[in-house]
Protein backbone atom coordinates (compact mmCIF):
# COMPACT_ATOMS: atom_id res chain seq x y z
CA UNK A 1 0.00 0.00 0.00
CA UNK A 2 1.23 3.60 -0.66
CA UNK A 3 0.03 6.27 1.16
CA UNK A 4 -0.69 9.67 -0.91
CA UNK A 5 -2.42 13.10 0.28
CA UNK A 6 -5.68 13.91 -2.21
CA UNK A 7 -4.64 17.19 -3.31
CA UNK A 8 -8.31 18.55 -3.01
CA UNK A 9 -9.14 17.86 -0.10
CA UNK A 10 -5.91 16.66 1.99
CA UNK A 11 -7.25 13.98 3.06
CA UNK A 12 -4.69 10.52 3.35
CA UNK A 13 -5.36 7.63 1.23
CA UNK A 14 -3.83 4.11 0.87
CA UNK A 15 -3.85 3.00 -2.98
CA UNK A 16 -2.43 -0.34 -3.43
CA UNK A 17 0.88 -0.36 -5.52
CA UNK A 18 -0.35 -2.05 -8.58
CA UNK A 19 -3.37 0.16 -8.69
CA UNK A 20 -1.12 3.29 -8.95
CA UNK A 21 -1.15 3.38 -13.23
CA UNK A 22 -5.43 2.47 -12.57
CA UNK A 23 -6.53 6.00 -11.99
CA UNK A 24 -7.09 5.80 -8.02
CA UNK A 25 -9.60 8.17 -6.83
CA UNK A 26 -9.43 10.04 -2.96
CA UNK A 27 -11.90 7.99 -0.93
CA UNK A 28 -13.33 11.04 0.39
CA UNK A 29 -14.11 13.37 -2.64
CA UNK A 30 -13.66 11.34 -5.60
CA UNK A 31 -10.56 13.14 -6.68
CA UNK A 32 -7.98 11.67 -8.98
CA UNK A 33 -4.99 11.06 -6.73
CA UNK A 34 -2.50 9.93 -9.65
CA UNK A 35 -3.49 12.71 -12.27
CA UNK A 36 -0.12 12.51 -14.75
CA UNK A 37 -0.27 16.61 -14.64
CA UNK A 38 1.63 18.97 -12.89
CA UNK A 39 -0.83 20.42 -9.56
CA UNK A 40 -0.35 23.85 -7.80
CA UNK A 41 -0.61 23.01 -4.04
CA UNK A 42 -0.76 25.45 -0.89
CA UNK A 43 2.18 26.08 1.50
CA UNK A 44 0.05 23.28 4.03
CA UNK A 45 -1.19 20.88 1.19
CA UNK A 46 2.44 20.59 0.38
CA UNK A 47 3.66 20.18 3.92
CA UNK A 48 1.09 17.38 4.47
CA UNK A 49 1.91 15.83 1.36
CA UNK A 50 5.84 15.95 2.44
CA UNK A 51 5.07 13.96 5.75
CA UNK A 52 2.59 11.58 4.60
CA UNK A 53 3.38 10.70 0.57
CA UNK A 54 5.29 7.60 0.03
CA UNK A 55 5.29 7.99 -3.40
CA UNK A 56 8.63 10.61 -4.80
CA UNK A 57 7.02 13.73 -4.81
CA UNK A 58 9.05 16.82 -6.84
CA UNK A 59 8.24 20.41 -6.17
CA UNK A 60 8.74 23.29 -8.77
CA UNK A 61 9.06 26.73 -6.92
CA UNK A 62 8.39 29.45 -9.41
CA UNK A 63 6.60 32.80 -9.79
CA UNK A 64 4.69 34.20 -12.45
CA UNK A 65 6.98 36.76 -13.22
CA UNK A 66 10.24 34.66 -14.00
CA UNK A 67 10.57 33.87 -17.69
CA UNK A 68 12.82 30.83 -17.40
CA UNK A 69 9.86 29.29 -15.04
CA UNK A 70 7.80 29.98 -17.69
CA UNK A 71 9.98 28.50 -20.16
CA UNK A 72 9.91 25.18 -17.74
CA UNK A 73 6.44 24.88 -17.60
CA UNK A 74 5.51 22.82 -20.50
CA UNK A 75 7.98 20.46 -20.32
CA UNK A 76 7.38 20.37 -15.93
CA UNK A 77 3.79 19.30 -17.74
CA UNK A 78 5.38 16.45 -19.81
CA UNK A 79 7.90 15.32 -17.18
CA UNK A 80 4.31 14.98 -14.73
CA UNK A 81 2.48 12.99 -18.04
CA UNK A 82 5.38 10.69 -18.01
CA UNK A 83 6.33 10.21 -14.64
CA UNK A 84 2.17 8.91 -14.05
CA UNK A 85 1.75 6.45 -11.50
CA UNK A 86 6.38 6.94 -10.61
CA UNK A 87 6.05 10.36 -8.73
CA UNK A 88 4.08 13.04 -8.15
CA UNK A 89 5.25 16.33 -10.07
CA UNK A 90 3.77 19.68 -8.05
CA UNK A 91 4.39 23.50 -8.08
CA UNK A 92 4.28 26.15 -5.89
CA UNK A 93 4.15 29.84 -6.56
CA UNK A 94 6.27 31.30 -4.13
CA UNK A 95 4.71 34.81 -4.73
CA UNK A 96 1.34 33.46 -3.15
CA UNK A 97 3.07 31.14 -0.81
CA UNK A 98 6.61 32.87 0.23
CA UNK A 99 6.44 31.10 3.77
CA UNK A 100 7.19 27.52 2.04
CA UNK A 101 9.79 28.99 -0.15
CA UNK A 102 11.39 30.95 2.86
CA UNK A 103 10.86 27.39 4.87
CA UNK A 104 13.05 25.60 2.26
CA UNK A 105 15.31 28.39 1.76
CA UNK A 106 14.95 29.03 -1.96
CA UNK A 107 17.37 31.39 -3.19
CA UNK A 108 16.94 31.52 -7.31
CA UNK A 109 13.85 30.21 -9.16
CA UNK A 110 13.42 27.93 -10.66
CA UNK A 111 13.72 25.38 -7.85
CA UNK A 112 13.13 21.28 -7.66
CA UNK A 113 13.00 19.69 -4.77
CA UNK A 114 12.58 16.02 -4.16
CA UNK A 115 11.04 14.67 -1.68
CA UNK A 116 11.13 11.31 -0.60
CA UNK A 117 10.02 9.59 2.44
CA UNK A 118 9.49 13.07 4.16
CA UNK A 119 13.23 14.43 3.67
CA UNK A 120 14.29 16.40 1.16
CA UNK A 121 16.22 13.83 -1.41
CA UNK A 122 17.59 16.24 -3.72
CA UNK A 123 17.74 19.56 -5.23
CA UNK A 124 18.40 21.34 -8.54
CA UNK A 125 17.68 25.05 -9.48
CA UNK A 126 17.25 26.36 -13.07
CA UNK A 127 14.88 25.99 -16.18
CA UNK A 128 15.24 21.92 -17.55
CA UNK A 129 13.80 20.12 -20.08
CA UNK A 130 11.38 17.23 -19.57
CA UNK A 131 13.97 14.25 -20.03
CA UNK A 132 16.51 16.01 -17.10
CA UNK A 133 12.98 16.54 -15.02
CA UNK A 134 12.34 12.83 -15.36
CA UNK A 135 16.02 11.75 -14.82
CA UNK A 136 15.90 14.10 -11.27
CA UNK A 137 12.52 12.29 -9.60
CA UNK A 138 14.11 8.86 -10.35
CA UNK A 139 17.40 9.69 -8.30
CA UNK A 140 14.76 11.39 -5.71
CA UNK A 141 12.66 7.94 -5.26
């Protein structure tokens, strides 16, 4: 069983492993908990979803105003498409949410962080394309 935070409602949920590529839905609201898309969470969502995901989870810190974030985005999107069911690809705007980037002390954007079994598992700053996105959350997990 892994255990994975429904990023609706933040509610826990155990999926079994082989059910992970099977679309598993939050027992509580019915949301998709393995979406193969990129999700903007809140400074708490994330924090829950640090603790309690047992699943690699890999969080892009950007703001709206930073071009080479913007220039990541699409291919943050297909890193999240491929990585379905293997981690779970996040973002968090650190101009709505500067308490979680001042709580991992991000210094440039843009940021990855992995996260794996609640510790940070690795780190790498700067715009990347999809394959180096997908190569970084399978030396996080």
């Amino acid at each position: 069983m892994v255990k994975m935070v429904c990023f609706e409602c933040g509610q826990t949920n155990r999926v079994p492993q082989e059910r992970l590529t099977a679309g598993p839905k939050c027992g509580t609201c019915g949301a998709a908990l393995v979406e193969g898309k990129a999700r903007e969470l809140d400074a708490a969502t994330l924090a829950k979803a640090i603790r309690t995901d047992e699943m690699p989870l890999v969080v892009d810190f950007w703001a709206p105003w930073c071009g080479p974030c913007r220039m990541m985005a699409p291919e943050f999107s297909k890193a999240a498409a491929s990585l379905k069911g293997k981690a779970r690809l996040v973002k968090v705007n650190t101009e709505m949410h500067p308490q979680a980037s001042a709580s991992f002390g991000i210094r440039g954007i843009p940021t990855l962080i992995g996260f794996a079994g609640g510790r940070e598992s690795g780190r790498q700053s700067g715009a990347l394309p999809a394959a180096q996105i997908e190569a970084f959350a399978s030396r996080v997990g």
